[in-house]
PDB file of N, CA and C in Angstrom:
ATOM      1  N   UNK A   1     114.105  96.040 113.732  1.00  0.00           N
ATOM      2  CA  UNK A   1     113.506  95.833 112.427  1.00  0.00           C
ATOM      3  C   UNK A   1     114.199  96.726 111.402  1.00  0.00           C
ATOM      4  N   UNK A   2     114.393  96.625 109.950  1.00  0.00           N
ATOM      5  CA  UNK A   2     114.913  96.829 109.314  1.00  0.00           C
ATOM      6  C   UNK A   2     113.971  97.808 108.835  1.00  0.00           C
ATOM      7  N   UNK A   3     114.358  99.033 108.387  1.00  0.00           N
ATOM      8  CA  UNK A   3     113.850 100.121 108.125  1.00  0.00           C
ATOM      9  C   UNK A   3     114.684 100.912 106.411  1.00  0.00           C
ATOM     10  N   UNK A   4     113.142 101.353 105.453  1.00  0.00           N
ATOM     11  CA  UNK A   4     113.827 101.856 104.688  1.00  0.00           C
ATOM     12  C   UNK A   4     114.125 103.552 104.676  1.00  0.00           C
ATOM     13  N   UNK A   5     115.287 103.514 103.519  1.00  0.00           N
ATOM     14  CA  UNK A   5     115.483 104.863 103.607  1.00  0.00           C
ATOM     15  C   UNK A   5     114.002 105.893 102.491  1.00  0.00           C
ATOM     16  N   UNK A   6     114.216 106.827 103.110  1.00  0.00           N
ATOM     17  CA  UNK A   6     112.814 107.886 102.676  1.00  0.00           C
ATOM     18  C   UNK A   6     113.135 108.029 101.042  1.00  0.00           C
ATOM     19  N   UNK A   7     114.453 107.868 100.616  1.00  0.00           N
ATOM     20  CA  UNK A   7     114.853 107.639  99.305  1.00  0.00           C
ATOM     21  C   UNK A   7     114.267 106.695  98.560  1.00  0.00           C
ATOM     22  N   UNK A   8     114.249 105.893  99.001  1.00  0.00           N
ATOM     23  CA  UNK A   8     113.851 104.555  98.576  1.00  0.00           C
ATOM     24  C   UNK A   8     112.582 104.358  98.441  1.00  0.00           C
ATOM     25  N   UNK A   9     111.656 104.531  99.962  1.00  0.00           N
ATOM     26  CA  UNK A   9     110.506 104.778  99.860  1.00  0.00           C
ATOM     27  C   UNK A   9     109.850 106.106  98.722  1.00  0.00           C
ATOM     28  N   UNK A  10     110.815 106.780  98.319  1.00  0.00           N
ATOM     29  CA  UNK A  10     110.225 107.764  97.315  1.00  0.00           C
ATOM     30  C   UNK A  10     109.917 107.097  96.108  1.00  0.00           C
ATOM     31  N   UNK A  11     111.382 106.245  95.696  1.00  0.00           N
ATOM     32  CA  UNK A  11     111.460 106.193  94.603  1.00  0.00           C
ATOM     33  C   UNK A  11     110.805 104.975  94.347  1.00  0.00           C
ATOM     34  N   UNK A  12     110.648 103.992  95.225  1.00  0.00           N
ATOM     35  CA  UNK A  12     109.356 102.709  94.611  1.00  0.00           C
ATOM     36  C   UNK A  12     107.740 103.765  94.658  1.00  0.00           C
ATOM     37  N   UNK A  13     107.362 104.644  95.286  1.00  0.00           N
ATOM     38  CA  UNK A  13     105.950 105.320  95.127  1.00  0.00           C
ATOM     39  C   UNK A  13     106.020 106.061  93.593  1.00  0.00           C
ATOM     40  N   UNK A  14     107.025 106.564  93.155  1.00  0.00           N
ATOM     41  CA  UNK A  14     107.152 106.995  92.131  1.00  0.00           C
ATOM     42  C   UNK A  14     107.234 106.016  90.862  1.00  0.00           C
ATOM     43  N   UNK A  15     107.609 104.986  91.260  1.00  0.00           N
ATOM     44  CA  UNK A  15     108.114 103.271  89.895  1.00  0.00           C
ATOM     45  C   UNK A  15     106.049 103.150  89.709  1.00  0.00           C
ATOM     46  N   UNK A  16     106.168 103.088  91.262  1.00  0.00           N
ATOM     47  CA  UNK A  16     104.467 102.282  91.225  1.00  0.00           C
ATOM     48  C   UNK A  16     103.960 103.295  90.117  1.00  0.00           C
ATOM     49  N   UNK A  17     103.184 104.274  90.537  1.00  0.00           N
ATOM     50  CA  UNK A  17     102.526 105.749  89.712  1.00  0.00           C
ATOM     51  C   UNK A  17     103.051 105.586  88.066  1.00  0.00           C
ATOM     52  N   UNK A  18     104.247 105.653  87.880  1.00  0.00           N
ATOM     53  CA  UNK A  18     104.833 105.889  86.494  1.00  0.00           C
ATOM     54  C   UNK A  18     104.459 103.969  85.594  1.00  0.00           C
ATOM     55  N   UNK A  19     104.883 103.511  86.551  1.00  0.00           N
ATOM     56  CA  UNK A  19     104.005 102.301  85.773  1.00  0.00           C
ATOM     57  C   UNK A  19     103.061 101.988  85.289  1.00  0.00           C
ATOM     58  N   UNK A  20     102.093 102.554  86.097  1.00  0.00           N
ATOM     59  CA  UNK A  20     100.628 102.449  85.773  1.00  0.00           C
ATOM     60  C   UNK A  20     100.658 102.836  84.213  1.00  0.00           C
ATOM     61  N   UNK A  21      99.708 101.663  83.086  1.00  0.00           N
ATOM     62  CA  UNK A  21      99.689 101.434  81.353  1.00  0.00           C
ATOM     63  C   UNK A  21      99.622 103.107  81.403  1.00  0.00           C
ATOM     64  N   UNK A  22      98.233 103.422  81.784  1.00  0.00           N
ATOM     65  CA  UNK A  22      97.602 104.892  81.087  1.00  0.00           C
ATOM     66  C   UNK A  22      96.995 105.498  82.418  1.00  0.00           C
ATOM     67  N   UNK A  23      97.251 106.515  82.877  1.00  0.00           N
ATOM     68  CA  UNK A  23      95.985 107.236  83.966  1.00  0.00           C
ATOM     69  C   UNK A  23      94.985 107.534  83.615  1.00  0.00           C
ATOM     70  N   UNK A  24      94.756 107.796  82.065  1.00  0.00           N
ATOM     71  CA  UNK A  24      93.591 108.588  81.291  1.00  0.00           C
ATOM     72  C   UNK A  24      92.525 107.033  81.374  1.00  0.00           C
ATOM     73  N   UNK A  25      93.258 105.996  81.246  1.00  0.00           N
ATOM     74  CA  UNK A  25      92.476 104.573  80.325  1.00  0.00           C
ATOM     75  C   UNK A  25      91.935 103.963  81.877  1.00  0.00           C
ATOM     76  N   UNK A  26      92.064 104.824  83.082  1.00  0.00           N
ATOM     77  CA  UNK A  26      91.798 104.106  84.330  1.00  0.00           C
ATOM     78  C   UNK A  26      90.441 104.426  84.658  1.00  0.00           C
ATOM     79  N   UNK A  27      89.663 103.945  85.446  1.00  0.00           N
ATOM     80  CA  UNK A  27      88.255 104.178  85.924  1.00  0.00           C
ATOM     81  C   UNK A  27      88.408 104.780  87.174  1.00  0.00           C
ATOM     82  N   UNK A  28      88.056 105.575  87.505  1.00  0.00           N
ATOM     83  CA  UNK A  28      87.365 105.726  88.932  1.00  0.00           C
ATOM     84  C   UNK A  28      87.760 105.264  90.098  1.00  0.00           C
ATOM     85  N   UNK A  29      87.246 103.933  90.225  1.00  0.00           N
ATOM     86  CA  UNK A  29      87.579 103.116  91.274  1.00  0.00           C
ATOM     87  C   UNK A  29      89.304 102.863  90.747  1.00  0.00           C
ATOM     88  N   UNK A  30      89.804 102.169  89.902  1.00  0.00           N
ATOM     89  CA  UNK A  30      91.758 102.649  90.124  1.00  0.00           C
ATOM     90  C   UNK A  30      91.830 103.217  90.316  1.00  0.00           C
ATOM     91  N   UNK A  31      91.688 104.645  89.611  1.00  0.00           N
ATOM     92  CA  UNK A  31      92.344 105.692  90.170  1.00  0.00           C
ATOM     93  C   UNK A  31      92.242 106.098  91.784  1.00  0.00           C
ATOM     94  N   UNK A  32      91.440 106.002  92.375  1.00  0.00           N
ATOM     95  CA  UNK A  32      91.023 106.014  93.805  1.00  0.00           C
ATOM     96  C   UNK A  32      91.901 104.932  94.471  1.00  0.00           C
ATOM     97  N   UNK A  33      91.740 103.374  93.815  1.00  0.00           N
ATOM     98  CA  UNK A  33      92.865 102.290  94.580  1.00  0.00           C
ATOM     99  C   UNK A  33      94.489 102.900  94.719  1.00  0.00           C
ATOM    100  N   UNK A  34      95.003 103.270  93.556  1.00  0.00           N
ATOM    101  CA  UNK A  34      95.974 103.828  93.329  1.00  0.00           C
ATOM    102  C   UNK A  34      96.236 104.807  93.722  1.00  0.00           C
ATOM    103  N   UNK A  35      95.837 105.458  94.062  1.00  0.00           N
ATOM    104  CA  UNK A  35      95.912 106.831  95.075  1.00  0.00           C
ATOM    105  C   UNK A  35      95.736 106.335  96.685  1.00  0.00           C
ATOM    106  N   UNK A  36      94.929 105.767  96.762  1.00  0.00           N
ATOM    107  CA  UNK A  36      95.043 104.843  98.443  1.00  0.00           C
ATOM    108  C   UNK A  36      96.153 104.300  98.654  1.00  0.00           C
ATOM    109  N   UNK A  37      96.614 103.454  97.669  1.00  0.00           N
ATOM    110  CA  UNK A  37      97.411 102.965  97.860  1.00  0.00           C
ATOM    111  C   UNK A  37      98.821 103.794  98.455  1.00  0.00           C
ATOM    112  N   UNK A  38      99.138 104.679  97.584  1.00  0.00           N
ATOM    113  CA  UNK A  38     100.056 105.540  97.755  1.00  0.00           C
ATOM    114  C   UNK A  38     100.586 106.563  98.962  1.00  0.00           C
ATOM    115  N   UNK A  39      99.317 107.056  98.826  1.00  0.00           N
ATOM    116  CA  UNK A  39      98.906 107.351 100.342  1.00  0.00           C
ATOM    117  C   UNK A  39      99.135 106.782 102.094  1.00  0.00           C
ATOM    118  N   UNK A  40      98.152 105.528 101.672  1.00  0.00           N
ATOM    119  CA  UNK A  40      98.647 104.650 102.607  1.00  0.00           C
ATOM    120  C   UNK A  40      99.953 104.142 103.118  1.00  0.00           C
ATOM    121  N   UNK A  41     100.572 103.579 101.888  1.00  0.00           N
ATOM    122  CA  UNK A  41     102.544 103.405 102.202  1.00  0.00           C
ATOM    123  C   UNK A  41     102.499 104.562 103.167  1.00  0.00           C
ATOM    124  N   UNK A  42     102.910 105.703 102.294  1.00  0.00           N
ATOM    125  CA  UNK A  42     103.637 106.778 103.066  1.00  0.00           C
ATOM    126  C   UNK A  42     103.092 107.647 104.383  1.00  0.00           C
ATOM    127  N   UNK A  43     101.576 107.205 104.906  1.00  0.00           N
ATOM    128  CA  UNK A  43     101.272 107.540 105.953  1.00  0.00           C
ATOM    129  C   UNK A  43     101.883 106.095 106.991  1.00  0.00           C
ATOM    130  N   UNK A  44     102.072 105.256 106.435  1.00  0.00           N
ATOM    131  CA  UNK A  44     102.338 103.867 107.445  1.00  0.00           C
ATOM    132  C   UNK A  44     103.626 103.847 107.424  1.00  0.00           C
ATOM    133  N   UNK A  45     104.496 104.454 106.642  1.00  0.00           N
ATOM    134  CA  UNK A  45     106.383 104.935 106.572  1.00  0.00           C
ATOM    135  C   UNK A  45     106.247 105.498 107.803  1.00  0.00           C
ATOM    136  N   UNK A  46     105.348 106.714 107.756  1.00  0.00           N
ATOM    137  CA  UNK A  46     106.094 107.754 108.262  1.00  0.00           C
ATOM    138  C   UNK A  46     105.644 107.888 109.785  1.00  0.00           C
ATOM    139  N   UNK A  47     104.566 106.980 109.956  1.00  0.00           N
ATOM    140  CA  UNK A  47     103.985 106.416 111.478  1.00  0.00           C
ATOM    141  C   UNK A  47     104.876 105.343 112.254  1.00  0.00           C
ATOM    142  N   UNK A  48     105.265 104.505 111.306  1.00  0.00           N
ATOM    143  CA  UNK A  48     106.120 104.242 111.790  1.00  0.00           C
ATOM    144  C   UNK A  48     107.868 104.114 111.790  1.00  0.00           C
ATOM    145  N   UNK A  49     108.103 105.138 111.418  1.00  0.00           N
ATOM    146  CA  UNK A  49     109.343 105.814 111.297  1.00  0.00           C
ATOM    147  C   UNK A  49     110.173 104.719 109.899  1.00  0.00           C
ATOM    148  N   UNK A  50     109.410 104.292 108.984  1.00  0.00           N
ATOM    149  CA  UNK A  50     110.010 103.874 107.425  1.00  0.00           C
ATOM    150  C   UNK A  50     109.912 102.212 108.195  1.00  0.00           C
ATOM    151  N   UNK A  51     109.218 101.585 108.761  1.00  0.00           N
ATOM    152  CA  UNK A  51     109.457 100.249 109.066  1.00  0.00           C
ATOM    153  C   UNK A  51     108.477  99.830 107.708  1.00  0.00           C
ATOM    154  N   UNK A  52     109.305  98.220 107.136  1.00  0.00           N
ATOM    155  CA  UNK A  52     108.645  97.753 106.061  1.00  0.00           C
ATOM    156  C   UNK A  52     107.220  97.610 106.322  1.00  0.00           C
ATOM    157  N   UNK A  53     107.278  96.375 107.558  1.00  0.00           N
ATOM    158  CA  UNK A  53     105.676  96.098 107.400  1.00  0.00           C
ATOM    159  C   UNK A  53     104.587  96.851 107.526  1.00  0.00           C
ATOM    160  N   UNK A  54     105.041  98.117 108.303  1.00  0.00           N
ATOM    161  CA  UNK A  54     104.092  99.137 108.076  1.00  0.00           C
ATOM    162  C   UNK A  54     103.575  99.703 107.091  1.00  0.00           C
ATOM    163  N   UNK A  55     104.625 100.076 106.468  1.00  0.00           N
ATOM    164  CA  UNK A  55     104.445 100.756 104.691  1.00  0.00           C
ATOM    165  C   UNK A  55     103.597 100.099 104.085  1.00  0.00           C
ATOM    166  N   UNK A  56     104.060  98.259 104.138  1.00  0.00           N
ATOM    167  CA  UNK A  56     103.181  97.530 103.168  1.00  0.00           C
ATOM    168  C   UNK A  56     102.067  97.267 103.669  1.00  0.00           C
ATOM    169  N   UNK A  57     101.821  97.010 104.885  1.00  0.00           N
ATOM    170  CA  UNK A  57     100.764  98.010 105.509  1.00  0.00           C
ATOM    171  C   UNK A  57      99.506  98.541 105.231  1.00  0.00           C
ATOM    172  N   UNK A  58      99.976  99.495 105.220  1.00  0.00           N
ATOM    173  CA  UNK A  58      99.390 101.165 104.972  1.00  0.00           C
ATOM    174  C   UNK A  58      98.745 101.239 103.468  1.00  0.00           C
ATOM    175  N   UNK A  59      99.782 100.756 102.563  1.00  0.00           N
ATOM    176  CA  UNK A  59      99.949 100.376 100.963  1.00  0.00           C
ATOM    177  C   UNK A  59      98.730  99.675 101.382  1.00  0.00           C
ATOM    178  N   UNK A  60      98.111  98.421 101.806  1.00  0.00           N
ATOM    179  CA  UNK A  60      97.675  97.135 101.353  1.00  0.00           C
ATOM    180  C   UNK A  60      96.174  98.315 101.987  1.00  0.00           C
ATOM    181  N   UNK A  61      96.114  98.530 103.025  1.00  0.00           N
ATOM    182  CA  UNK A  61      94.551  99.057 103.875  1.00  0.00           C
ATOM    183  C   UNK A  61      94.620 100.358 103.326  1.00  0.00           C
ATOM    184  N   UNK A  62      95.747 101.001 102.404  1.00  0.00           N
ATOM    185  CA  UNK A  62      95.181 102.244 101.381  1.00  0.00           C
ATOM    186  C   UNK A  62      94.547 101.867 100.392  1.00  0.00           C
ATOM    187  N   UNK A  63      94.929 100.791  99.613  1.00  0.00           N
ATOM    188  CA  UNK A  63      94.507 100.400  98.490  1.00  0.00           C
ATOM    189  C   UNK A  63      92.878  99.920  98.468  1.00  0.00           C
ATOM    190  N   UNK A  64      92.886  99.334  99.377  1.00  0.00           N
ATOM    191  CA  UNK A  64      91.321  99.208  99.433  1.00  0.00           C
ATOM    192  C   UNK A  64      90.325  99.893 100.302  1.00  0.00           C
ATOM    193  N   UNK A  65      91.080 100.888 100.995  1.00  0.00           N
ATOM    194  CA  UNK A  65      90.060 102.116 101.405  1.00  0.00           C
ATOM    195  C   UNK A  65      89.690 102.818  99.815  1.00  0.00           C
ATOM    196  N   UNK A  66      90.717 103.032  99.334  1.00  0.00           N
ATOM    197  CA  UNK A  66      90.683 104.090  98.096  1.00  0.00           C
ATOM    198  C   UNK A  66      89.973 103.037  97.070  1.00  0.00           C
ATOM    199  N   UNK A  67      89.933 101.813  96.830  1.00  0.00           N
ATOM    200  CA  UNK A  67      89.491 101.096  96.183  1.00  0.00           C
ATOM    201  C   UNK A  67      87.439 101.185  96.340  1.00  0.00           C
ATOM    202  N   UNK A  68      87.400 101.008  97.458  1.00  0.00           N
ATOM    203  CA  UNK A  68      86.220 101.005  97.880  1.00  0.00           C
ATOM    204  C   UNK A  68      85.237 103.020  97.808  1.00  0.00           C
ATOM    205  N   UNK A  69      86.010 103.558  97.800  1.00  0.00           N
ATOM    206  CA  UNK A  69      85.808 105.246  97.815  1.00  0.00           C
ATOM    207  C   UNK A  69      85.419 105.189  96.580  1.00  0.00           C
ATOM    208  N   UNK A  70      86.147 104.414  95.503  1.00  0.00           N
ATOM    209  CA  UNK A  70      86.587 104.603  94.184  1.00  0.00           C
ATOM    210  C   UNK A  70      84.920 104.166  93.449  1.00  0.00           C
ATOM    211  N   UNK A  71      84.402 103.258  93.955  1.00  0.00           N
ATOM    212  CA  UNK A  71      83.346 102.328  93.663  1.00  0.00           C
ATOM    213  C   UNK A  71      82.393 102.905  93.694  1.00  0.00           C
ATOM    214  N   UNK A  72      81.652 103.984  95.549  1.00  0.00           N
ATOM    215  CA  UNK A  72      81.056 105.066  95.446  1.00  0.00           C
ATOM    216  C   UNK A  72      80.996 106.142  94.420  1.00  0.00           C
ATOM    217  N   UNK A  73      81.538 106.358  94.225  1.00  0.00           N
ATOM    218  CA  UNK A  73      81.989 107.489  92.961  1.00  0.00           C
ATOM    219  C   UNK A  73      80.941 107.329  92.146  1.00  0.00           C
TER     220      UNK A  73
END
């Protein structure tokens, strides 16, 4: 399987984050998705040694752990 470099994986976690419109204009629950999210990739990179589907993964079941955390709040 085709595996990315930790470079790479840096620098799309960093595109994602810096994209985001406003952090200030976000609620709660984003900010929590968005932070899961982030999270998730790079615990599912690094479990499984940078394999894609893991990352996206990790990304997809961070996003809505942190999504759902976000809601509690």
């Amino acid at each position: 399987m085709r595996q990315l470099p930790r470079t790479v994986l840096l620098a799309t976690l960093i595109s994602l984050m810096a994209g985001c419109a406003s952090w200030d204009s976000m609620n709660s629950r984003q900010k929590s998705a968005v932070v899961g999210a982030g999270v998730g990739g790079v615990l599912g990179a690094a479990v499984s040694g940078g394999g894609v589907l893991s990352t996206v993964g990790g990304a997809a079941i961070g996003g809505v752990i942190g999504d759902q955390a976000g809601k509690r709040h």
